[in-house]
N, C-alpha and C. Protein backbone atom coordinates (compact mmCIF):
# COMPACT_ATOMS: atom_id res chain seq x y z
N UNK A 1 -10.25 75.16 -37.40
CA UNK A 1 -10.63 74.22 -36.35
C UNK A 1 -9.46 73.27 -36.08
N UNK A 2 -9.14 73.56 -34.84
CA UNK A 2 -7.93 72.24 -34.43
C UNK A 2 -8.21 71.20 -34.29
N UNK A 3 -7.58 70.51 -34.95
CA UNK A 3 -8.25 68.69 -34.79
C UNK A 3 -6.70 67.82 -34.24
N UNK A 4 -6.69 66.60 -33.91
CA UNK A 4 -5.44 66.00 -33.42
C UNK A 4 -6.26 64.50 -33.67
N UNK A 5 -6.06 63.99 -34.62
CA UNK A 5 -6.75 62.57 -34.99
C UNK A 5 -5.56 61.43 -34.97
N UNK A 6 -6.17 60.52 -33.64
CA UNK A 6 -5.22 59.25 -33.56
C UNK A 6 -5.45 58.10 -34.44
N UNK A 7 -4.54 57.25 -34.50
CA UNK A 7 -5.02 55.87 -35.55
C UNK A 7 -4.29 54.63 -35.12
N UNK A 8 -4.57 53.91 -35.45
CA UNK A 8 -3.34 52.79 -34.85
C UNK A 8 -3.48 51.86 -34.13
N UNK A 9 -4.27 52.37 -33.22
CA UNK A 9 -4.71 51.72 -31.89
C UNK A 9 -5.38 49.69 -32.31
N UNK A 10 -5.59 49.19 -31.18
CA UNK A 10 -6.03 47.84 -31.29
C UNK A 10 -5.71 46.93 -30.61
N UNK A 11 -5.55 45.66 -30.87
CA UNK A 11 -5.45 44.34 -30.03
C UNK A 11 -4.28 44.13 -30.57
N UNK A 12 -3.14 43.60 -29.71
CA UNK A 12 -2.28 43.01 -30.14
C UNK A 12 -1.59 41.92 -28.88
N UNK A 13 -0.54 40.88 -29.25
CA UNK A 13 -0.48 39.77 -28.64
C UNK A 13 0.69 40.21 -27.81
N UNK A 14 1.23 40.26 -26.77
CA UNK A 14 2.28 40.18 -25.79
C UNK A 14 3.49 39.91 -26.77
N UNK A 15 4.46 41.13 -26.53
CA UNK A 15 5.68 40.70 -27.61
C UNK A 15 5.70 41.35 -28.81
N UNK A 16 4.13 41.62 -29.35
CA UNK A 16 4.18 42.31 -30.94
C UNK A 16 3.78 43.83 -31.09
N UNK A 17 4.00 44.24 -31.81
CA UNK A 17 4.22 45.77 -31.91
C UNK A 17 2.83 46.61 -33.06
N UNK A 18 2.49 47.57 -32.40
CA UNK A 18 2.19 48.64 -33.29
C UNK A 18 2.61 50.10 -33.33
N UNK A 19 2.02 50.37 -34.43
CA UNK A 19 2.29 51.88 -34.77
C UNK A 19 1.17 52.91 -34.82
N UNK A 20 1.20 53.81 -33.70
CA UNK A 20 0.28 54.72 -33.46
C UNK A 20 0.42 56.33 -34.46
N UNK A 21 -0.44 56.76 -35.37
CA UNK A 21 -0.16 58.49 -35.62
C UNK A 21 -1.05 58.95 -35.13
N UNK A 22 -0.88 60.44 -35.29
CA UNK A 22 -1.47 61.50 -35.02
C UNK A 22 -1.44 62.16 -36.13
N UNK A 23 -2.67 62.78 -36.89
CA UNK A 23 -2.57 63.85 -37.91
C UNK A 23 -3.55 65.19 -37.36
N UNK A 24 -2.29 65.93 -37.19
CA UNK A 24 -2.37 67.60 -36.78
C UNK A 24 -3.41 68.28 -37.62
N UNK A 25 -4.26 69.32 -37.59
CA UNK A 25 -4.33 69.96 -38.45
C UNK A 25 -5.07 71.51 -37.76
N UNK A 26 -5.15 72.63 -37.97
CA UNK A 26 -5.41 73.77 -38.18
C UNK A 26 -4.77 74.66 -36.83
N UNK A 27 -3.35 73.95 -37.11
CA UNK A 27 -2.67 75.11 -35.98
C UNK A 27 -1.18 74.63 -36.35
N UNK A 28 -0.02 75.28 -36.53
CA UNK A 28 1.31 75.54 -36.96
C UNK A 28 2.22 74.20 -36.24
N UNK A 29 1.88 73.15 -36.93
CA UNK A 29 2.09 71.85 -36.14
C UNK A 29 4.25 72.04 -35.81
N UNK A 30 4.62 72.21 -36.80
CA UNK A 30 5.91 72.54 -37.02
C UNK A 30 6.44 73.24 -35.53
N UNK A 31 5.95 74.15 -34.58
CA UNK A 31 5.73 75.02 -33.61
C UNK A 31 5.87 74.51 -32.03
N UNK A 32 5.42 73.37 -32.77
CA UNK A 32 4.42 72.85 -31.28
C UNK A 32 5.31 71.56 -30.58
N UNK A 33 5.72 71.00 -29.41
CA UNK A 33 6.08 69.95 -28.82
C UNK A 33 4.84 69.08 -29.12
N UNK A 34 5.06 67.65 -29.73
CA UNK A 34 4.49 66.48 -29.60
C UNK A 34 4.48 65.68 -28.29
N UNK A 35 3.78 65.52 -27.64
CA UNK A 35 3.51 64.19 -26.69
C UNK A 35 2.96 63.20 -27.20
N UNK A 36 3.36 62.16 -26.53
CA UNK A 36 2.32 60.45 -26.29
C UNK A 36 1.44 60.57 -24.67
N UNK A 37 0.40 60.53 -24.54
CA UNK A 37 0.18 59.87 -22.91
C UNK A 37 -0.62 58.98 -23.27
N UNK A 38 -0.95 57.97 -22.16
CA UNK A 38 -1.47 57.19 -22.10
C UNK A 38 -2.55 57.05 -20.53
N UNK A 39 -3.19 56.00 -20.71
CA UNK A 39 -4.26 56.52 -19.72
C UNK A 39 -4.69 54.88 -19.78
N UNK A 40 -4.65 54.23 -18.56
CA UNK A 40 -4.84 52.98 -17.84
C UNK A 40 -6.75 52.86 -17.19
N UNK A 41 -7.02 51.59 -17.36
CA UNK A 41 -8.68 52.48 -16.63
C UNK A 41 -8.40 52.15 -14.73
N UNK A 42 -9.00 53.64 -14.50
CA UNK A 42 -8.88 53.47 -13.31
C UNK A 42 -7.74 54.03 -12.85
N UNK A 43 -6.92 54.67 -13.90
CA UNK A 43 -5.89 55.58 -13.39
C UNK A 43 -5.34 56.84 -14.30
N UNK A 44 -4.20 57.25 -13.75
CA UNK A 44 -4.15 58.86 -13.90
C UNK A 44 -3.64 58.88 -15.34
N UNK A 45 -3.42 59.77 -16.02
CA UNK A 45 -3.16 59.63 -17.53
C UNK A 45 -1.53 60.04 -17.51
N UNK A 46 -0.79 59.38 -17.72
CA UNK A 46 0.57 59.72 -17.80
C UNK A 46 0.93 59.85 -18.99
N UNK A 47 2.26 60.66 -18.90
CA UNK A 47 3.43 60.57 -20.48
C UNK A 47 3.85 59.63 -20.13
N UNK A 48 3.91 59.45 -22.16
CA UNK A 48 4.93 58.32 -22.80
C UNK A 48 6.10 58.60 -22.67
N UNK A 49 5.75 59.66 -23.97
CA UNK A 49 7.06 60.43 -24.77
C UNK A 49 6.68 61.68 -25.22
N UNK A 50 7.62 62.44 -25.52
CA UNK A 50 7.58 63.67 -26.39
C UNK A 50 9.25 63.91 -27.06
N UNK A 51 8.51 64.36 -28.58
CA UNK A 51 9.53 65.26 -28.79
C UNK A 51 9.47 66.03 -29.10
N UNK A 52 10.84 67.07 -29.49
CA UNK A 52 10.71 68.70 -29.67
C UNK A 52 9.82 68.94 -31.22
N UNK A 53 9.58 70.27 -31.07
CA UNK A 53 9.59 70.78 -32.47
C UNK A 53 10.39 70.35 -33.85
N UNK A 54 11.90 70.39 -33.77
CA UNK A 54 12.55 69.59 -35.22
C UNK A 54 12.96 68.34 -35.07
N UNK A 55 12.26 67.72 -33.53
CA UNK A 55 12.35 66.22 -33.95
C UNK A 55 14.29 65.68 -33.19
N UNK A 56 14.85 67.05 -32.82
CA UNK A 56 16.13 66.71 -32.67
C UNK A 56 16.08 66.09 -31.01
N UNK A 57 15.01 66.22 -30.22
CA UNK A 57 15.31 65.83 -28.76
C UNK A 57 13.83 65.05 -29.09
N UNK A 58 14.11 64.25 -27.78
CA UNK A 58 13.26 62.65 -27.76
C UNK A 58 13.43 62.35 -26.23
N UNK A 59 12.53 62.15 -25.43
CA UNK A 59 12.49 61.90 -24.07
C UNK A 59 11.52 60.88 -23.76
N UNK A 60 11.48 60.02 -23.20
CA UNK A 60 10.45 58.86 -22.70
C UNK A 60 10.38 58.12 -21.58
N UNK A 61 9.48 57.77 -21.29
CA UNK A 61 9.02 57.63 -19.86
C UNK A 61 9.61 55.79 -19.50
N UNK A 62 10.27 55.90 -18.42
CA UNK A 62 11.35 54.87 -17.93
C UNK A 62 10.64 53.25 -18.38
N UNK A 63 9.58 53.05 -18.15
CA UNK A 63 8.67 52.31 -18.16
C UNK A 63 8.54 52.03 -19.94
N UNK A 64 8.67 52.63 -20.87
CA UNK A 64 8.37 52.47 -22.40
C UNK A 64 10.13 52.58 -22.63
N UNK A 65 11.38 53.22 -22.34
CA UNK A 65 12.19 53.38 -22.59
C UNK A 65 12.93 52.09 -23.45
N UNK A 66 13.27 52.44 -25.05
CA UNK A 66 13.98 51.23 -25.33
C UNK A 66 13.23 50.11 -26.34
N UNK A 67 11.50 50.31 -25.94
CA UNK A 67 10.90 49.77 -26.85
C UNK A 67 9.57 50.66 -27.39
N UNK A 68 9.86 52.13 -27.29
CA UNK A 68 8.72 52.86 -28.18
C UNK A 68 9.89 53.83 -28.68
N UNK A 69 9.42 54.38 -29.48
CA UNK A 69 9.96 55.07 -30.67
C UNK A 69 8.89 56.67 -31.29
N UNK A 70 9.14 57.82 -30.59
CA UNK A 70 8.47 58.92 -30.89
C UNK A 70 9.03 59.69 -32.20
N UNK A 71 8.21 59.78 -33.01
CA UNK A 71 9.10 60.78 -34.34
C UNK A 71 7.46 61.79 -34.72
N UNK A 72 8.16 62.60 -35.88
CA UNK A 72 7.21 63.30 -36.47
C UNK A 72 7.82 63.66 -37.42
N UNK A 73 6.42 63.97 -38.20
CA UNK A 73 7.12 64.44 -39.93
C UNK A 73 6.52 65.84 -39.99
N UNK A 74 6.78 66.64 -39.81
CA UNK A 74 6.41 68.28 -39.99
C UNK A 74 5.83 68.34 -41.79
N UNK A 75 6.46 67.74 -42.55
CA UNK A 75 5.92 67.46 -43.63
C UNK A 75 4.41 67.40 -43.83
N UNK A 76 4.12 66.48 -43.31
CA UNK A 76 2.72 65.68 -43.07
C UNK A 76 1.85 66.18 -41.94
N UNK A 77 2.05 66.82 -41.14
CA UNK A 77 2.42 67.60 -39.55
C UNK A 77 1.08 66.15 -39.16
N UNK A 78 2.32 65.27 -38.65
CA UNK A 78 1.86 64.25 -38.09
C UNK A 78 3.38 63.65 -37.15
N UNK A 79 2.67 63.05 -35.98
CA UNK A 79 3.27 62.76 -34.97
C UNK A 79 3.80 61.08 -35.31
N UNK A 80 4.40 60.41 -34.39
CA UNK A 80 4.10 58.86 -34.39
C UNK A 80 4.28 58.07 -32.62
N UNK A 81 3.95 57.29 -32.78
CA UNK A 81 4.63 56.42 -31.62
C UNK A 81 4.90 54.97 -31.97
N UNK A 82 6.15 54.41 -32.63
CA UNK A 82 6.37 53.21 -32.76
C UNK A 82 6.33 52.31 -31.21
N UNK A 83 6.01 50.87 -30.93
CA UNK A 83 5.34 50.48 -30.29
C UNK A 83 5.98 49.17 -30.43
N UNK A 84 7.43 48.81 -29.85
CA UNK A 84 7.86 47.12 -30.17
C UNK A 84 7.80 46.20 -28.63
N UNK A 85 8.06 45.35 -28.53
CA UNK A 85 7.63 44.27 -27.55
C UNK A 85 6.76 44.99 -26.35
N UNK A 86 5.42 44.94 -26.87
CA UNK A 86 4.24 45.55 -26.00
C UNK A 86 4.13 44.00 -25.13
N UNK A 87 4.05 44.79 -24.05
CA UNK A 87 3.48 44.04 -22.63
C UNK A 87 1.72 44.33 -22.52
N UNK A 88 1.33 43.67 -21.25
CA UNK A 88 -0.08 43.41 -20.97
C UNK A 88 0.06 44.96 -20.15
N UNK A 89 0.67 45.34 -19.56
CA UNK A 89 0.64 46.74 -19.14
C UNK A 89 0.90 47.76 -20.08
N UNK A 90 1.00 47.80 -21.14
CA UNK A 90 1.23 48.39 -21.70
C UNK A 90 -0.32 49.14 -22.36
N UNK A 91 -1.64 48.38 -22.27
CA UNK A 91 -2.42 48.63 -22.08
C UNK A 91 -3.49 49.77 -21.76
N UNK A 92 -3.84 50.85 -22.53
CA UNK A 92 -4.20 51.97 -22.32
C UNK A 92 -5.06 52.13 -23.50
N UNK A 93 -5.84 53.81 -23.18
CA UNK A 93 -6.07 54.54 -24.58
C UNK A 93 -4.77 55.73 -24.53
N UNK A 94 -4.42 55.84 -25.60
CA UNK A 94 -3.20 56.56 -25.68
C UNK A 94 -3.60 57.67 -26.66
N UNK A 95 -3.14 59.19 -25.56
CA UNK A 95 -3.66 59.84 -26.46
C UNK A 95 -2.24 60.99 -27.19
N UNK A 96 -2.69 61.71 -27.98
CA UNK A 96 -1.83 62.64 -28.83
C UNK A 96 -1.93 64.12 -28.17
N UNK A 97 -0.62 64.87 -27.99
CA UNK A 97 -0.85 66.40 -27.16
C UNK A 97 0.07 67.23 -27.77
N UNK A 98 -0.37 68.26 -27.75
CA UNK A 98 0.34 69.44 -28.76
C UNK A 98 0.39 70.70 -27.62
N UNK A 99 2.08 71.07 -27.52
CA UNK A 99 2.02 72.14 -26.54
C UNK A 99 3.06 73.26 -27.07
N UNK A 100 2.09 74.24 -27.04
CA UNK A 100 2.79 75.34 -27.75
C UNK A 100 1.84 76.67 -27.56
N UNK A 101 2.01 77.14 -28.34
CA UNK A 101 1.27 78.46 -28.03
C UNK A 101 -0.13 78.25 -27.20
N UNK A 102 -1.07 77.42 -27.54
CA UNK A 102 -1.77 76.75 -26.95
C UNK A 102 -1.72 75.26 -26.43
N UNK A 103 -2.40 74.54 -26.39
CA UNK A 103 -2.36 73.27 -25.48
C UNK A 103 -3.65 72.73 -26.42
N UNK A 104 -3.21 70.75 -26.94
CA UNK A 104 -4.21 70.54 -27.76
C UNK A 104 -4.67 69.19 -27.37
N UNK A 105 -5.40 68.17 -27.19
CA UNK A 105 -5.52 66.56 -27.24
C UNK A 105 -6.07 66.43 -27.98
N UNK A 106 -5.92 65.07 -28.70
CA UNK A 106 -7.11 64.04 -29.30
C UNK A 106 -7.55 63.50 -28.72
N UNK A 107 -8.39 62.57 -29.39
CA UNK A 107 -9.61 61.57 -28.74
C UNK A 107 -9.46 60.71 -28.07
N UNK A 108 -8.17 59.81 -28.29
CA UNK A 108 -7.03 58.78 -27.66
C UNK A 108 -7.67 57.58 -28.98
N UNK A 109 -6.44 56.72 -28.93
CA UNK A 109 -6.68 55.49 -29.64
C UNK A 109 -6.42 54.28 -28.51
N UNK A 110 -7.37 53.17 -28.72
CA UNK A 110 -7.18 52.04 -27.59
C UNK A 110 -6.14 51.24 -27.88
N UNK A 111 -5.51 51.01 -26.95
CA UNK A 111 -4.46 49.98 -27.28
C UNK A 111 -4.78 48.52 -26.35
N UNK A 112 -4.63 47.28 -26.43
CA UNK A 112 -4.89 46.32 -25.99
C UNK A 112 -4.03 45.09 -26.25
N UNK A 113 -2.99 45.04 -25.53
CA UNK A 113 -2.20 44.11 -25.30
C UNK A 113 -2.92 42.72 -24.47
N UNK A 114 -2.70 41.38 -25.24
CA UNK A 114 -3.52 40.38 -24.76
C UNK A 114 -3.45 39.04 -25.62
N UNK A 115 -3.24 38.06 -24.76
CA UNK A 115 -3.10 36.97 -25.70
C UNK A 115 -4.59 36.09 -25.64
């Protein structure tokens, strides 16, 4: 059974940072491209970030560029999205995507930027 379980998610104050994972499990996580999207209410669900399979390429969306941080540990076959000077737009449920032989999401975790 493929599962893609987010964590991380929550309230945080304009300026301060969290850290989002993803823990992969019952499909060849090592294989697969990692994404971030995120999803605003009331609008379309866009990418963050993704990176490759060994973690060596890293791409992110102009708007997060500079203050999120995508990695993964194939080890652990878990994803991440570090998360530093979050804005009030920054604001979403953000979810986890696995693309590879098949195509996977999680549940999304809420994020809530807000003083």
């Amino acid at each position: 059974q493929v599962q893609l379980v987010e964590s991380g998610g929550g309230l945080v104050q304009p300026g301060g940072s969290l850290r989002l994972s993803c823990a992969a499990s019952g499909f060849t996580f090592r294989s697969y491209t990692m994404s971030w999207y995120r999803q605003a209410p009331g609008k379309e669900r866009d990418l963050v970030a993704t990176v490759t399979t060994s973690g060596g390429t890293r791409n992110y969306a102009s708007s997060v560029k500079g203050r999120f941080t995508i990695s993964r540990d194939n080890a652990k076959n878990t994803v991440y999205l570090q998360m530093n000077s979050l804005k009030a737009e920054d604001t979403a449920v953000y979810f986890c995507y696995a693309a590879g032989w098949s195509v996977y999401w999680g549940q999304g975790t809420q994020v809530t930027v807000s003083s």
